[in-house]
Protein backbone atom coordinates (compact mmCIF):
# COMPACT_ATOMS: atom_id res chain seq x y z
CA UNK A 1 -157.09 1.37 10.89
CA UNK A 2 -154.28 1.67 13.35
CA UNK A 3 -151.60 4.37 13.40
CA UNK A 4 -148.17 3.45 14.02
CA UNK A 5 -145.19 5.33 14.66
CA UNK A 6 -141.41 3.96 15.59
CA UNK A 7 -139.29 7.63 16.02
CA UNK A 8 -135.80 7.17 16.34
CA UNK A 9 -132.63 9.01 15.81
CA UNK A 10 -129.49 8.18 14.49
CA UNK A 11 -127.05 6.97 17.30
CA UNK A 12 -128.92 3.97 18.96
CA UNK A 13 -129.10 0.92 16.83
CA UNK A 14 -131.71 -0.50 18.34
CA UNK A 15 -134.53 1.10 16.02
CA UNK A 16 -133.47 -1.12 13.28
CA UNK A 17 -134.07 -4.26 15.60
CA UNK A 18 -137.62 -2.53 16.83
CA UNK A 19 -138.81 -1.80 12.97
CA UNK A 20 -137.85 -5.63 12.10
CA UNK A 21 -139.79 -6.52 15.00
CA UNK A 22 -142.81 -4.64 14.78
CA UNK A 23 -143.05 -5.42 11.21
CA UNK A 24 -143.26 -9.02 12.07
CA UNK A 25 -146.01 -8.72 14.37
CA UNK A 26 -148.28 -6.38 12.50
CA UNK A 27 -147.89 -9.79 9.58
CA UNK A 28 -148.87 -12.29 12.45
CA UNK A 29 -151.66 -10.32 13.99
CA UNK A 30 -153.46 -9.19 10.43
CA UNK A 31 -153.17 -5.64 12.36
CA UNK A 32 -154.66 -3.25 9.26
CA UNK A 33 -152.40 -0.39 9.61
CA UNK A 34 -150.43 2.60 8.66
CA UNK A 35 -146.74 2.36 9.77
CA UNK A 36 -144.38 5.13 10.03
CA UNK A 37 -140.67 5.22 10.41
CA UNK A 38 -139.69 8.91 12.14
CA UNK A 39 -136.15 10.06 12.51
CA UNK A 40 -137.01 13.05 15.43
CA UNK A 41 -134.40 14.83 14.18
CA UNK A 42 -136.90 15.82 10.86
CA UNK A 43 -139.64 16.46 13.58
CA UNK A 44 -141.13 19.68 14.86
CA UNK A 45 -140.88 20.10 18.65
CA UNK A 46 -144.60 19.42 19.01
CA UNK A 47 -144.60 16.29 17.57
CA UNK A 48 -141.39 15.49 19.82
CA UNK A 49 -143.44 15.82 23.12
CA UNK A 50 -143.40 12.09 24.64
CA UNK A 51 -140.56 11.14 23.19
CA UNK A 52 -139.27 8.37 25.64
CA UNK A 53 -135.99 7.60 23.58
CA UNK A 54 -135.07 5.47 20.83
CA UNK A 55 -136.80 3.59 19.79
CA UNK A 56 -140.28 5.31 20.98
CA UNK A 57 -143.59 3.09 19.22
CA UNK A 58 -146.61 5.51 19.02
CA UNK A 59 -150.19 3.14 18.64
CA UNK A 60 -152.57 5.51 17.83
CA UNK A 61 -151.04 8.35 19.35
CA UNK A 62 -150.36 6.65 22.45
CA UNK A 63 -146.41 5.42 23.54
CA UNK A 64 -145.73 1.71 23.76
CA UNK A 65 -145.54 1.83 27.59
CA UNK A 66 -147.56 4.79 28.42
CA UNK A 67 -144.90 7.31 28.68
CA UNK A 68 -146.30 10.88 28.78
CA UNK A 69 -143.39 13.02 30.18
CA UNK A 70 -140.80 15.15 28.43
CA UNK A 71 -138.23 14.32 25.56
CA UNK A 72 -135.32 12.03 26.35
CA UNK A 73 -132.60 12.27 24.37
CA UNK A 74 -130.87 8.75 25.14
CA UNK A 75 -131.25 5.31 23.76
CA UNK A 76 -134.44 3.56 25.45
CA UNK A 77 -134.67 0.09 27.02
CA UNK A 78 -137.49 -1.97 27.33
CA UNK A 79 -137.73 -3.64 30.62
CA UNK A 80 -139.83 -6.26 29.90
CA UNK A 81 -137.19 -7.20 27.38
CA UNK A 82 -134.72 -7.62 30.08
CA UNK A 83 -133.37 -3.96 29.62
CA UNK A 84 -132.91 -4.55 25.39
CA UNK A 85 -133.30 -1.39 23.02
CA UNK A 86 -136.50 -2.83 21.36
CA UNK A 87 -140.06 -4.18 23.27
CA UNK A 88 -140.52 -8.34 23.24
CA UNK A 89 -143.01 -9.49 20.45
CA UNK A 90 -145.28 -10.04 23.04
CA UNK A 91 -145.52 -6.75 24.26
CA UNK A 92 -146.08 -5.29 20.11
CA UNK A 93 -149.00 -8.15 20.32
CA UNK A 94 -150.40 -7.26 22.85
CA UNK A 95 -150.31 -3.39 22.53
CA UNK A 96 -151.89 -4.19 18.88
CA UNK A 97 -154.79 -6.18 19.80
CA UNK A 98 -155.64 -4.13 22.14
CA UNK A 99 -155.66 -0.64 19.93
CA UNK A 100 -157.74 -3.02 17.31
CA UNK A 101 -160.49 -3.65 20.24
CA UNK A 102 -158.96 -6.68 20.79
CA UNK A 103 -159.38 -8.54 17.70
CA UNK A 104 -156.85 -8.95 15.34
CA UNK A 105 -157.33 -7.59 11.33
């Protein structure tokens, strides 16, 4: 079973967008997990560590695009969503199948 985690805080409205998003893919790619919505502000410090802005997706542990530095406090962009708040389907897909071994379900 996969973990998921969106964290977020209140101030960039992309999150909303992100958790609509991700939703949708974990339905089209059977993905069998456990999904989390995280508001860092409810967080303690040690589970802050990584966080690359919001929205922030956590597979497994690991950040969407394999940030691993400190906290940023600031609305994230994606740039393989031409600089949007939220990562293309494609990218969630992708990132999915390959924490499932590559095989969807």
């Amino acid at each position: 079973m996969t973990n998921i985690e969106l964290l977020y805080f209140e101030g960039c409205p992309s999150w909303a967008t992100a958790w609509a998003e991700l939703g949708r893919v974990v339905v089209e790619t059977g993905t069998q997990a456990t999904i989390r919505l995280r508001d860092i502000a409810e967080l303690p410090e040690h589970e802050r560590t990584g966080f690359a802005g919001s929205p922030t997706i956590r597979i497994d542990g690991l950040d969407l695009e394999g940030y691993d530095g400190p906290s940023v406090l600031a609305c994230r962009r994606y740039p393989q969503n031409d600089g949007r708040g939220w990562p293309t389907r494609e990218q969630l897909r992708e990132s999915l199948l390959a924490a499932a071994g590559g095989a969807s379900g």
